[in-house]
Structure formats: structure tokens, C-alpha cells
N, C-alpha and C. Protein backbone atom coordinates (compact mmCIF):
# COMPACT_ATOMS: atom_id res chain seq x y z
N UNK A 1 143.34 292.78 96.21
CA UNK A 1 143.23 291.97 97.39
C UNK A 1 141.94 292.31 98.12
N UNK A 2 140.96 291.22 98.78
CA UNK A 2 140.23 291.71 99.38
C UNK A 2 140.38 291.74 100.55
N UNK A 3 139.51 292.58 101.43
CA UNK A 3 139.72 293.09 102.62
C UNK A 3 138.46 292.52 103.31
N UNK A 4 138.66 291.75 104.65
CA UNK A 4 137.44 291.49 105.48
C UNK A 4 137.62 291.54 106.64
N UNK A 5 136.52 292.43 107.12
CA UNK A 5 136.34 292.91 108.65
C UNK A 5 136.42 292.16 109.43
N UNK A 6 137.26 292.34 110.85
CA UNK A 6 137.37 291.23 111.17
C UNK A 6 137.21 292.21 112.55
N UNK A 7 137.47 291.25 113.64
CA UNK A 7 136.91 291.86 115.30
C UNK A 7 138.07 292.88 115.58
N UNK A 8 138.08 293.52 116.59
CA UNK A 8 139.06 294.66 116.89
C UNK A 8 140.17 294.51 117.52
N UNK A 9 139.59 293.19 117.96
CA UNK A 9 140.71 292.32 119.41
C UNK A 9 142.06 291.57 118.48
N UNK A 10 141.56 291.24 117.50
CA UNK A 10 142.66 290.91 116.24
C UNK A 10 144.16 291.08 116.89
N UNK A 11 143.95 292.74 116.07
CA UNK A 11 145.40 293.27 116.15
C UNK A 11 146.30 293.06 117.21
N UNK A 12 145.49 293.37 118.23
CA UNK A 12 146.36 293.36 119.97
C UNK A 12 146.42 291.92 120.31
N UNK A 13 145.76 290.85 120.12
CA UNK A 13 145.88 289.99 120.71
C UNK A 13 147.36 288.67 119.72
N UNK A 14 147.68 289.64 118.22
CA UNK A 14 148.28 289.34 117.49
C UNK A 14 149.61 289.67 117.98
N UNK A 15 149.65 290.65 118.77
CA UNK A 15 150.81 291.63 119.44
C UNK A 15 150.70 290.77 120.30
N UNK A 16 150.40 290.29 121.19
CA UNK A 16 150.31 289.68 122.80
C UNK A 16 151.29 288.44 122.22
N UNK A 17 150.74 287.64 121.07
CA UNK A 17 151.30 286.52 120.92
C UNK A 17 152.60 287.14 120.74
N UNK A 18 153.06 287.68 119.89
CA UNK A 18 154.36 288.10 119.17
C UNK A 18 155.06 288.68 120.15
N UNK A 19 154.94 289.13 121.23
CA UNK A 19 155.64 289.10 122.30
C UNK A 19 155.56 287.87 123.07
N UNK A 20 155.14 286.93 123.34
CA UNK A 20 155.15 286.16 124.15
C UNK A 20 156.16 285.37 123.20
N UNK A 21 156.34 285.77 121.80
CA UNK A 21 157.32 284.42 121.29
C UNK A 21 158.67 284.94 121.48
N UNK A 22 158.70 286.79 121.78
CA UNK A 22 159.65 287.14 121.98
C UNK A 22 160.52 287.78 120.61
N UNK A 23 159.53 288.26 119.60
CA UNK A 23 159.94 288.70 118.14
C UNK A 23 159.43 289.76 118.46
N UNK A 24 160.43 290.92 117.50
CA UNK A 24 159.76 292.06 117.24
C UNK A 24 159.34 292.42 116.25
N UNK A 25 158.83 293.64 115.85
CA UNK A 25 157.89 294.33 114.72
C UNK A 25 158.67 293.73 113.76
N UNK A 26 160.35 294.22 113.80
CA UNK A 26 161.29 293.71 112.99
C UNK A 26 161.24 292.73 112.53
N UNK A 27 161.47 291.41 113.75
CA UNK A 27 161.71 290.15 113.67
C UNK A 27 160.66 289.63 112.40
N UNK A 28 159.10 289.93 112.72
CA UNK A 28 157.95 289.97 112.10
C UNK A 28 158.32 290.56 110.55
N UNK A 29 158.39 291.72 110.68
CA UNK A 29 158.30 292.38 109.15
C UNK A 29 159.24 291.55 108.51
N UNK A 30 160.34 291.50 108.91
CA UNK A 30 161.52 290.61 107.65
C UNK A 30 161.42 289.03 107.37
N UNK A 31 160.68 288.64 108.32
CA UNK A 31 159.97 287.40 107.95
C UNK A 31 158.80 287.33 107.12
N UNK A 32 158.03 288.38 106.97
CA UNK A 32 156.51 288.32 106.27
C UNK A 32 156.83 289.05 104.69
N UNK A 33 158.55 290.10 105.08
CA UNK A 33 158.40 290.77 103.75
C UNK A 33 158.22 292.01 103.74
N UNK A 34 157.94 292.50 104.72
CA UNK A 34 156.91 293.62 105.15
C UNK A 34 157.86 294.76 105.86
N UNK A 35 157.10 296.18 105.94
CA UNK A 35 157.91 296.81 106.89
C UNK A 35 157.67 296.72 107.54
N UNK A 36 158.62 297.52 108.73
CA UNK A 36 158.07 297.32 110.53
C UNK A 36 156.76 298.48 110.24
N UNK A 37 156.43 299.14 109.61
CA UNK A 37 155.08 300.01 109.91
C UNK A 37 154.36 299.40 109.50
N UNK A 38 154.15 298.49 108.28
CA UNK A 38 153.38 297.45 107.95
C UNK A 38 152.47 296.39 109.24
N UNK A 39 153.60 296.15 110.00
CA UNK A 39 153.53 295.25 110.68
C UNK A 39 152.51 296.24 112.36
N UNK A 40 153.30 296.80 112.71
CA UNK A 40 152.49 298.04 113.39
C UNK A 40 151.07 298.45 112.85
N UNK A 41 151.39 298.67 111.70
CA UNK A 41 149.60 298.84 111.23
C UNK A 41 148.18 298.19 111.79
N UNK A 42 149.23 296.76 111.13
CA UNK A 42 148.25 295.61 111.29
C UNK A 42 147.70 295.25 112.73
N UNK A 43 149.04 295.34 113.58
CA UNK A 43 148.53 295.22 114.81
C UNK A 43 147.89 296.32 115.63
N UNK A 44 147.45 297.46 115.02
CA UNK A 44 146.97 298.88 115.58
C UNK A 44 145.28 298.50 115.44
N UNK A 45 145.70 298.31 113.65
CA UNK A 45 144.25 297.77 112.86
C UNK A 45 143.75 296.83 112.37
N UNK A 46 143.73 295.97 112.76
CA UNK A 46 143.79 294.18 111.67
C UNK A 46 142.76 294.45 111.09
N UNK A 47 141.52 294.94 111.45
CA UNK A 47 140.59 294.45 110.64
C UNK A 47 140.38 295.56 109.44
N UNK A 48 141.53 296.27 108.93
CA UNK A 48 141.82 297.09 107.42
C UNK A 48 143.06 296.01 106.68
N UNK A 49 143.25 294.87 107.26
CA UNK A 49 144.36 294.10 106.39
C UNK A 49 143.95 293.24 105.87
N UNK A 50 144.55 292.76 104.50
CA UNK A 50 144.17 291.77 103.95
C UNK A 50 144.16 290.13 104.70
N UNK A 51 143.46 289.45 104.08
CA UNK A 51 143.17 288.36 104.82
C UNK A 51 144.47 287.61 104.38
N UNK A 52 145.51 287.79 103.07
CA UNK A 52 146.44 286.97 103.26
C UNK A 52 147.68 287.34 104.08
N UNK A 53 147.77 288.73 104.50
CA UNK A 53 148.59 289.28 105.20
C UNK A 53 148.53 288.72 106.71
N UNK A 54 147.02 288.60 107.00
CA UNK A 54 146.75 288.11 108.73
C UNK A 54 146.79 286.63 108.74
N UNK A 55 146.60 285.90 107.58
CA UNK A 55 146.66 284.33 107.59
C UNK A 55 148.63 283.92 107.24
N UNK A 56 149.34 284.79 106.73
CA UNK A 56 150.59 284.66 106.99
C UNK A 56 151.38 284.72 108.35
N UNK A 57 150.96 286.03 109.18
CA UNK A 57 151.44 286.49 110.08
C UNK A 57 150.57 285.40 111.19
N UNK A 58 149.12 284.88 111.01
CA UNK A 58 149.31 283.88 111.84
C UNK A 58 149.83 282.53 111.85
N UNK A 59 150.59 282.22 110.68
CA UNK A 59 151.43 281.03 110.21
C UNK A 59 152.65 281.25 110.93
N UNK A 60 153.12 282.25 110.84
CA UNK A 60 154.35 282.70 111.10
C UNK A 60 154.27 282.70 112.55
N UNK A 61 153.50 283.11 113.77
CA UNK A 61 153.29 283.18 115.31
C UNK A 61 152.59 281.65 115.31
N UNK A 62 152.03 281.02 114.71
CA UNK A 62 151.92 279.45 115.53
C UNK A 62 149.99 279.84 115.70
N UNK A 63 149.40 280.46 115.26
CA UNK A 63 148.19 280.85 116.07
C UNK A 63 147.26 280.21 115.06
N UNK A 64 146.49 279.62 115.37
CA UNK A 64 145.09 279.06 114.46
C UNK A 64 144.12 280.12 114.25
N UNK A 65 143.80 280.54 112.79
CA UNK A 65 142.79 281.56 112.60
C UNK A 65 141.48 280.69 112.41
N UNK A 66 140.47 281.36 112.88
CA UNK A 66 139.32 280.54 112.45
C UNK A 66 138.12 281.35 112.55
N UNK A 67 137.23 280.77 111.69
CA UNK A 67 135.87 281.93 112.25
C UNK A 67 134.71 281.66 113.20
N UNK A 68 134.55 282.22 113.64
CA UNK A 68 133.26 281.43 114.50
C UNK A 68 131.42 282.14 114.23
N UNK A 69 130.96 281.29 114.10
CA UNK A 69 129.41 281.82 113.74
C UNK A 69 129.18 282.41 114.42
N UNK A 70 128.20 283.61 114.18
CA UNK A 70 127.68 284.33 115.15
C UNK A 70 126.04 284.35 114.60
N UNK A 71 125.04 283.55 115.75
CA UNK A 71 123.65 283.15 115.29
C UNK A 71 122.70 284.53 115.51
N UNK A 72 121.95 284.37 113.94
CA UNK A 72 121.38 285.74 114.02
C UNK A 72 119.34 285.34 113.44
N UNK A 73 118.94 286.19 113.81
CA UNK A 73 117.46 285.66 113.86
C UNK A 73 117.46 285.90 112.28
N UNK A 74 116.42 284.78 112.14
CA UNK A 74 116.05 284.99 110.70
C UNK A 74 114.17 285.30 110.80
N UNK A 75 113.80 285.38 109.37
CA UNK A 75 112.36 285.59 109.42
C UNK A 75 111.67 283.94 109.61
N UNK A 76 110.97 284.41 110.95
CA UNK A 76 109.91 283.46 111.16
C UNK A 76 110.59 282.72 112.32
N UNK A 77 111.60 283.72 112.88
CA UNK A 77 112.06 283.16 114.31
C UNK A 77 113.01 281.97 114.20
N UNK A 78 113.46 281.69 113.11
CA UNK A 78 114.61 280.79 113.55
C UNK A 78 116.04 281.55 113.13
N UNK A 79 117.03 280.78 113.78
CA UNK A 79 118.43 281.68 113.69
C UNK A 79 119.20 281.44 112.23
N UNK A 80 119.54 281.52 112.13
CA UNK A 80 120.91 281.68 110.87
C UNK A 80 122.61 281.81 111.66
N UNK A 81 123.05 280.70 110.78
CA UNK A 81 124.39 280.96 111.78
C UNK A 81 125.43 281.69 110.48
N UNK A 82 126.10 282.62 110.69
CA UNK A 82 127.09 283.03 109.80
C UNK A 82 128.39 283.27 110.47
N UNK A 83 129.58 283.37 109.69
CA UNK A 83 130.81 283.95 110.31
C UNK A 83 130.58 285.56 110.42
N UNK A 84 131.23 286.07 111.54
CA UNK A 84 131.24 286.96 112.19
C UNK A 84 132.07 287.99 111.27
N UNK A 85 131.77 288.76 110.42
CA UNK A 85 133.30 289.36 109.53
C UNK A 85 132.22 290.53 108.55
């Protein structure tokens, strides 16, 4: 599986939702498959989880994953836009 870095805000803001729906680690893990430390992990660390693990768990909370460019100078002064990861 590959693994891609992703921002730090991930994990916690993955937790924010999952309380606001009112599920726990539990609720989460036995829906994804997963253990509750699994699930804790992810939300400690997202950006060490696989990308199909965080594109499930945001299927599962309702949340749209997406990437957003982040514009970076290229040679000869113009930008380059890439995803942020």
C-alpha cells in the first residue's frame, strides 16, 4: 500500500467530524474493519496512513477529500501548481 503525506490537521479535524456525527473510535473501527487503535492512530497521525484507509473513513463520516494545489516558483519565475502531499 502506498503511503502519502498528507497535512497534520488531517487526523484531528477527522476526529472533530466523528464526533460531531456522534460515533466512536468503536463505532468507526467496526465499520471500516479496523481496530479502535487503528482508528486512534489515524486520527493521532493521518498523514502515516494509507490513502485507502483515509478515503474510506472519509466515505464513511460524509467528508469530501480533495487536494488542493499549492503554487510553487518554477525556473524563470513562473509558478507551478502541484498537490500539496
Amino acid at each position: 500500500m502506498d503511503i502519502i503525506r498528507v497535512p497534520d490537521q488531517l487526523g484531528p479535524k477527522l476526529r472533530a467530524v466523528r464526533m460531531q456525527r456522534g460515533l466512536t473510535q468503536a463505532d468507526v473501527a467496526r465499520q471500516l474493519g479496523v481496530t479502535v487503535q487503528a482508528v486512534s492512530r489515524l486520527e493521532a497521525n493521518a498523514g502515516r496512513a494509507s490513502f485507502d484507509r483515509i478515503h474510506r473513513l472519509c466515505l464513511l463520516l460524509g467528508v469530501d477529500l480533495a487536494l488542493q494545489p499549492r503554487d510553487r516558483p518554477r525556473a524563470g519565475g513562473a509558478t507551478e501548481s502541484r498537490p500539496e502531499w
